[in-house]
N, C-alpha and C. Protein backbone atom coordinates (compact mmCIF):
# COMPACT_ATOMS: atom_id res chain seq x y z
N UNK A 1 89.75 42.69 77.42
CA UNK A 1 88.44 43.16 77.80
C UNK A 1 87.43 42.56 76.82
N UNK A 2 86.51 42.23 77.06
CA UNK A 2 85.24 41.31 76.51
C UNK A 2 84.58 42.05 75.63
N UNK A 3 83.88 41.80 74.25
CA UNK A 3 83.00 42.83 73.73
C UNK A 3 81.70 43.69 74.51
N UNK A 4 81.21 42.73 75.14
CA UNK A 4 80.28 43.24 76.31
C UNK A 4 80.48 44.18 77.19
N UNK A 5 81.84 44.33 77.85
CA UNK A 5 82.15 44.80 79.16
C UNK A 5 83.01 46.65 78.22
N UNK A 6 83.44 45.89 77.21
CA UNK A 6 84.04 47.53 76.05
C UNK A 6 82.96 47.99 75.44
N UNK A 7 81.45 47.65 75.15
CA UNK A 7 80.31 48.48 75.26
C UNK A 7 79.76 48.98 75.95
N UNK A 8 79.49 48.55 77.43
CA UNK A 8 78.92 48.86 78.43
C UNK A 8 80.03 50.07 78.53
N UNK A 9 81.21 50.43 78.63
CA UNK A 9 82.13 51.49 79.05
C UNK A 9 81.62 52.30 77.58
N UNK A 10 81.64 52.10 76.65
CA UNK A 10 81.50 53.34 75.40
C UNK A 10 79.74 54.03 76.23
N UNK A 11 78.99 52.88 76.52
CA UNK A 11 77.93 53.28 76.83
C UNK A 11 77.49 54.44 78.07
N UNK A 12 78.08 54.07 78.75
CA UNK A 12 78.02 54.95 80.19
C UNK A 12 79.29 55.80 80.28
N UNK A 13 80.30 55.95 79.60
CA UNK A 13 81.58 56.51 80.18
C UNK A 13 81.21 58.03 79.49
N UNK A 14 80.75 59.31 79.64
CA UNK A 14 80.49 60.33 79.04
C UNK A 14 81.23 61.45 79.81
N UNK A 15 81.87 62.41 79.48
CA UNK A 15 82.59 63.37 79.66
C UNK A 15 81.66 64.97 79.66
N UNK A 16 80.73 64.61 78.60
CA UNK A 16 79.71 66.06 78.80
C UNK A 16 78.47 65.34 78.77
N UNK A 17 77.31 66.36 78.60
CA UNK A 17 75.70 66.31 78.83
C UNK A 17 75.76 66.86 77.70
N UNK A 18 75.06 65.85 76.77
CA UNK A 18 74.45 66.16 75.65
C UNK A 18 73.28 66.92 75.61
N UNK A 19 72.53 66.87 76.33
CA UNK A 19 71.30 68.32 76.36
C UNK A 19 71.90 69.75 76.50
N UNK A 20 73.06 69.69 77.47
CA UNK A 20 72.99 70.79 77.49
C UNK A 20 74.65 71.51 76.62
N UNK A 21 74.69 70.61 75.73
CA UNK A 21 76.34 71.23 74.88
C UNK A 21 75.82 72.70 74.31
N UNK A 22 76.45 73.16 73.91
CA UNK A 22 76.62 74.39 73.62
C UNK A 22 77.06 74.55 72.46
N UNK A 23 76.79 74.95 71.22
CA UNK A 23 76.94 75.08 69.74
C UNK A 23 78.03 75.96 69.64
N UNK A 24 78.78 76.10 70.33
CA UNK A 24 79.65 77.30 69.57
C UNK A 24 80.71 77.41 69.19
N UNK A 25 80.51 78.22 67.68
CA UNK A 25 80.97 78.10 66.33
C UNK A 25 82.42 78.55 66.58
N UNK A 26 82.75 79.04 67.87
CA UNK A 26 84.51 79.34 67.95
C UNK A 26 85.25 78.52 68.43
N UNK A 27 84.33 77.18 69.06
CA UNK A 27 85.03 75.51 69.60
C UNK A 27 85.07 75.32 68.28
N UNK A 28 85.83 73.52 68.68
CA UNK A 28 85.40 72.99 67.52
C UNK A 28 84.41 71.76 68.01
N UNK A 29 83.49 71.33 66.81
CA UNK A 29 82.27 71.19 67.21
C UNK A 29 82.94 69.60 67.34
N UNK A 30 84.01 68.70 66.55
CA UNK A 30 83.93 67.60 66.68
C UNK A 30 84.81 67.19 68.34
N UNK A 31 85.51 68.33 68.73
CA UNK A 31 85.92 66.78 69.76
C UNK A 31 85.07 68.12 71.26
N UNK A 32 83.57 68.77 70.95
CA UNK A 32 83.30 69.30 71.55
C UNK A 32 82.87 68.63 73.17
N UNK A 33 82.68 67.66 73.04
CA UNK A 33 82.72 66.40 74.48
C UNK A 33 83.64 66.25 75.35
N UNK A 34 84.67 66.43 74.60
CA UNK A 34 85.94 66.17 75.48
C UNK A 34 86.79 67.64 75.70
N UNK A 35 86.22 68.39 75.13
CA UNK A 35 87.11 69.90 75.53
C UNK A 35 87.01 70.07 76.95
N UNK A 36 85.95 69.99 77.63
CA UNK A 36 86.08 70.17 78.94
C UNK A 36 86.87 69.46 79.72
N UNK A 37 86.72 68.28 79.81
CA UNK A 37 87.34 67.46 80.21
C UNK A 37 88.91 67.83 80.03
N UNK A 38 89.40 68.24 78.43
CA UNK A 38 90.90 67.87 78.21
C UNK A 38 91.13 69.50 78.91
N UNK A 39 90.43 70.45 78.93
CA UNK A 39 91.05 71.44 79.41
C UNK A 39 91.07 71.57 80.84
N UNK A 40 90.46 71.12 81.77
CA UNK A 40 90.84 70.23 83.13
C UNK A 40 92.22 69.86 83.31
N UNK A 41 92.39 68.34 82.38
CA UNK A 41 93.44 68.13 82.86
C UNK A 41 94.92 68.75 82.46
N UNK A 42 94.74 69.25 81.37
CA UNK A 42 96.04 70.39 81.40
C UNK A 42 96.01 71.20 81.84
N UNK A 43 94.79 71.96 82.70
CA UNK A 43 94.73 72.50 83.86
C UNK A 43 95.66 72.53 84.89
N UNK A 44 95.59 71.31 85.25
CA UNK A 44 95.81 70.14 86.87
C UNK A 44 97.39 69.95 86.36
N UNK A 45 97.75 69.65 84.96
CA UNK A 45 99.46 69.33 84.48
C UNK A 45 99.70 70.75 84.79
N UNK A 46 99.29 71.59 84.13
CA UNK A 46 99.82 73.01 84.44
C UNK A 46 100.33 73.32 85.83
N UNK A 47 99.03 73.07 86.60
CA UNK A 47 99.37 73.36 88.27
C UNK A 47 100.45 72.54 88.73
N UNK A 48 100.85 71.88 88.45
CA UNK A 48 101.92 70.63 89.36
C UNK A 48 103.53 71.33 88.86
N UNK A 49 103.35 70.71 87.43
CA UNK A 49 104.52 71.44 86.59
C UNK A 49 104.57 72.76 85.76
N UNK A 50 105.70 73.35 86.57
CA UNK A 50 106.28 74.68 85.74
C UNK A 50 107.43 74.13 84.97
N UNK A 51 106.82 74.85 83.87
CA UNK A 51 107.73 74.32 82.56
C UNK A 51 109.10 75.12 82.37
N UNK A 52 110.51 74.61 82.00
CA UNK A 52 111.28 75.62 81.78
C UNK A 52 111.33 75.98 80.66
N UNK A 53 112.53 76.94 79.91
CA UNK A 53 112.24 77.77 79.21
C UNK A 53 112.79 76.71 77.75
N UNK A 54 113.07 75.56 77.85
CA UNK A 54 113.41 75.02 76.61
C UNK A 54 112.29 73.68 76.40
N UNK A 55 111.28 74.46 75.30
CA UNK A 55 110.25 73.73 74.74
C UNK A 55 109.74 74.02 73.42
N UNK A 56 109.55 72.65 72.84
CA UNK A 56 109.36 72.59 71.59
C UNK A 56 108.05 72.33 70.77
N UNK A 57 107.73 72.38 69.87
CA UNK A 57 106.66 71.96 69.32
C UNK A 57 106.95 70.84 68.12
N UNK A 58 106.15 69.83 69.04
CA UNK A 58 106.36 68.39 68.07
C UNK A 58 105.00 68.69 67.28
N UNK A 59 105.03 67.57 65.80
CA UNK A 59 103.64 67.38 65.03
C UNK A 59 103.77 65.91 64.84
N UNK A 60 103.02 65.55 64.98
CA UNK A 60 102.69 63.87 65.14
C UNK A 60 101.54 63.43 64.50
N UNK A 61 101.58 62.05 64.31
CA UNK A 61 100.09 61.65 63.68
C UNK A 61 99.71 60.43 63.91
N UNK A 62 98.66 60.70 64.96
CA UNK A 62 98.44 59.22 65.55
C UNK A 62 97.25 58.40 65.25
N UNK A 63 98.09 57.66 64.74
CA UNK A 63 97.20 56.14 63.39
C UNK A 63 95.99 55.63 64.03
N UNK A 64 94.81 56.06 63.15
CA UNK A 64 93.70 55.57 63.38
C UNK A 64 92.49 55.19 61.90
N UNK A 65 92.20 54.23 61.81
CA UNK A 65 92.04 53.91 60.78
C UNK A 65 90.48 53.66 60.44
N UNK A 66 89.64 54.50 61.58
CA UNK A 66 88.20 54.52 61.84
C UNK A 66 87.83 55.28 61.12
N UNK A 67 86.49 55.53 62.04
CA UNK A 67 85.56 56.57 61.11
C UNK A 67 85.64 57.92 61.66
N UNK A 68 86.05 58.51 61.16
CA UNK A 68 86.17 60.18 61.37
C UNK A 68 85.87 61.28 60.28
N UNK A 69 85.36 62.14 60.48
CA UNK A 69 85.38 63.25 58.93
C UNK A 69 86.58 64.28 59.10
N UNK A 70 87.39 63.94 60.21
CA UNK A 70 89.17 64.64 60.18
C UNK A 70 89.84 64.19 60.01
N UNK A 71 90.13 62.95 59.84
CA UNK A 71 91.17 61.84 59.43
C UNK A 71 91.86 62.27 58.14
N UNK A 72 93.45 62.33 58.82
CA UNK A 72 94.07 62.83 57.55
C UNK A 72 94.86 61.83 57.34
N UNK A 73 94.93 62.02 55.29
CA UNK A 73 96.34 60.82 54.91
C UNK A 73 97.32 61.29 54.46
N UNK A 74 98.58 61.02 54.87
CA UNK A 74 99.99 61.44 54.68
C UNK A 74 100.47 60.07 54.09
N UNK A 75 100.73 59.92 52.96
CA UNK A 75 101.25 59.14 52.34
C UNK A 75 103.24 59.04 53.09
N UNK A 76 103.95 60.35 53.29
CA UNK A 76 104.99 59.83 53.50
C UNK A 76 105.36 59.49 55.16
N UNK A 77 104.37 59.09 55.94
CA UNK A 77 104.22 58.67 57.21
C UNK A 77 104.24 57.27 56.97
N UNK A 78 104.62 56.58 58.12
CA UNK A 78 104.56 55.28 58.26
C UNK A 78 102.90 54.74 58.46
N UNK A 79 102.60 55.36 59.25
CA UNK A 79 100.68 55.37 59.72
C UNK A 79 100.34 56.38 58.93
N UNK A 80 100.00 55.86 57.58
CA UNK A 80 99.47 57.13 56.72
C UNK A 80 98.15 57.32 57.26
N UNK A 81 97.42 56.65 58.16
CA UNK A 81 95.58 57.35 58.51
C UNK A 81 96.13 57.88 59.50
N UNK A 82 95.09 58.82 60.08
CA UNK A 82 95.36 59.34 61.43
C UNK A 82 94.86 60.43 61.62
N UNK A 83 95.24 61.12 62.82
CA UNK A 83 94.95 62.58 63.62
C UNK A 83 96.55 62.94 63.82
N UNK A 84 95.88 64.05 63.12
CA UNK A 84 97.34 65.12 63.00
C UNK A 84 97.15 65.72 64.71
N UNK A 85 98.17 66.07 65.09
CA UNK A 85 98.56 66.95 66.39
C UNK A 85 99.61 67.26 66.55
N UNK A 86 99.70 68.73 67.14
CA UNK A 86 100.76 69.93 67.18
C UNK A 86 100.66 69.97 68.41
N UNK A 87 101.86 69.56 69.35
CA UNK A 87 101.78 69.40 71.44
C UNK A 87 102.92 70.28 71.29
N UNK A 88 102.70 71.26 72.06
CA UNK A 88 103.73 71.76 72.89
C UNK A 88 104.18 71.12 73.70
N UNK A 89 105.91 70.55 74.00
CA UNK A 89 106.16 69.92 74.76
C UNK A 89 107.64 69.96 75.35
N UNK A 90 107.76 69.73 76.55
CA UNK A 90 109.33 70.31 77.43
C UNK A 90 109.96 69.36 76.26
N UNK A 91 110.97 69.85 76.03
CA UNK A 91 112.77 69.17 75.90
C UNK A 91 113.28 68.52 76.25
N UNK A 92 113.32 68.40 78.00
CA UNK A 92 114.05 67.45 78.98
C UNK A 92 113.41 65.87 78.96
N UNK A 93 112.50 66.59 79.26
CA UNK A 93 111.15 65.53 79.89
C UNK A 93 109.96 64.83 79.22
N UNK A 94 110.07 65.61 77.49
CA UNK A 94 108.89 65.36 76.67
C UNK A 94 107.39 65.53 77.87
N UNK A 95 107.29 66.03 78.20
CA UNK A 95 105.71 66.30 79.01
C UNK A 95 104.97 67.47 77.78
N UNK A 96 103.80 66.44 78.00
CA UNK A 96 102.78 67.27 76.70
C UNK A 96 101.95 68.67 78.16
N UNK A 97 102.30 69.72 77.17
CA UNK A 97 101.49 71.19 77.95
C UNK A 97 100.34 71.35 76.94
N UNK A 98 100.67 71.61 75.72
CA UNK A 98 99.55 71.92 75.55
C UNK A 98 99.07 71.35 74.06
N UNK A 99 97.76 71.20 73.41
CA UNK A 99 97.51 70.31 71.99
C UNK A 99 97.16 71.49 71.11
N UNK A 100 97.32 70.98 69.91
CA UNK A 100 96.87 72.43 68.52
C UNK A 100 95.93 70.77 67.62
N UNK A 101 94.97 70.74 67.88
CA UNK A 101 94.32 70.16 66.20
C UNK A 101 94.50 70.03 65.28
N UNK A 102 94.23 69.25 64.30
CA UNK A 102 94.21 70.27 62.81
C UNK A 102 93.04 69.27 62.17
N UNK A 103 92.04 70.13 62.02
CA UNK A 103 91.02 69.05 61.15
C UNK A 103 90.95 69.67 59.91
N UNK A 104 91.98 68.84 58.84
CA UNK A 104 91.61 69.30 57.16
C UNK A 104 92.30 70.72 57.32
N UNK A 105 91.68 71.49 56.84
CA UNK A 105 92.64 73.26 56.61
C UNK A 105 91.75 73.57 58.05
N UNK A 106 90.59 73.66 58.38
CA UNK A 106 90.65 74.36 59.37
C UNK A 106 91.28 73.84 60.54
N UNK A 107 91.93 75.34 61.48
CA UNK A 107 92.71 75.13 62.64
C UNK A 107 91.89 75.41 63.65
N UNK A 108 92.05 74.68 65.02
CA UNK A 108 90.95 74.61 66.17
C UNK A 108 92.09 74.87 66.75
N UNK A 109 92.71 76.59 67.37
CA UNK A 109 93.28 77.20 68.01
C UNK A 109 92.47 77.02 69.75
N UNK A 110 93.44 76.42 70.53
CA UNK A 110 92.71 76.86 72.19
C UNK A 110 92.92 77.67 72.72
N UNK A 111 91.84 77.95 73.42
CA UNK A 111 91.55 78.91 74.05
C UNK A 111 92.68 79.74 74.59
N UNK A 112 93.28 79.62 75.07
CA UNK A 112 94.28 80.03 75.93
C UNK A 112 95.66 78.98 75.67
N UNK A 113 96.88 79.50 75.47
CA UNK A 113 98.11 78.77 75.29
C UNK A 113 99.08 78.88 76.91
């Protein structure tokens, strides 16, 4: 993809309305754009698949080496930069149900598990 054609998409591709976001202090305020959106589509995963009763919780950390003020470093990771994440996820099938955050010590618990 061209530098041109991967700006024009950062430019127009928006998930919320910035006039009208909503400040509130029990979201979390950084990935407050995409909460709607991500709680949609685990919505829509939810509806399709019923999960059985053997599921686990993975923690992962997926390497990103930008600019963020949550970016955590784990020295004994292979991708020491990154975003920490806690997925609930089947056993059989690895299918991600549901995400846990973690920015720094504070925890951005969702709404509903």
């Amino acid at each position: 993809m061209s530098e041109m054609c991967n700006g024009l998409l950062m430019k127009f591709l928006h998930f919320a309305n910035n006039d009208v976001l909503d400040n509130d202090l029990d979201h979390n305020i950084n990935l407050r754009k995409i909460r709607e959106f991500h709680d949609l589509v685990v919505h829509k995963f939810k509806s399709v698949h019923v999960p059985k009763p053997n599921i686990s919780v993975d923690e992962s950390l997926i390497a990103f080496k930008g600019r963020l003020s949550w970016k955590q470093y784990i020295p004994q990771k292979r991708a020491r930069f990154g975003i920490k994440l806690f997925q609930l996820c089947q056993s059989e099938k690895w299918l991600h149900l549901e995400l846990l955050d973690i920015h720094g010590k504070m925890y951005c618990l969702p709404r509903k598990l």
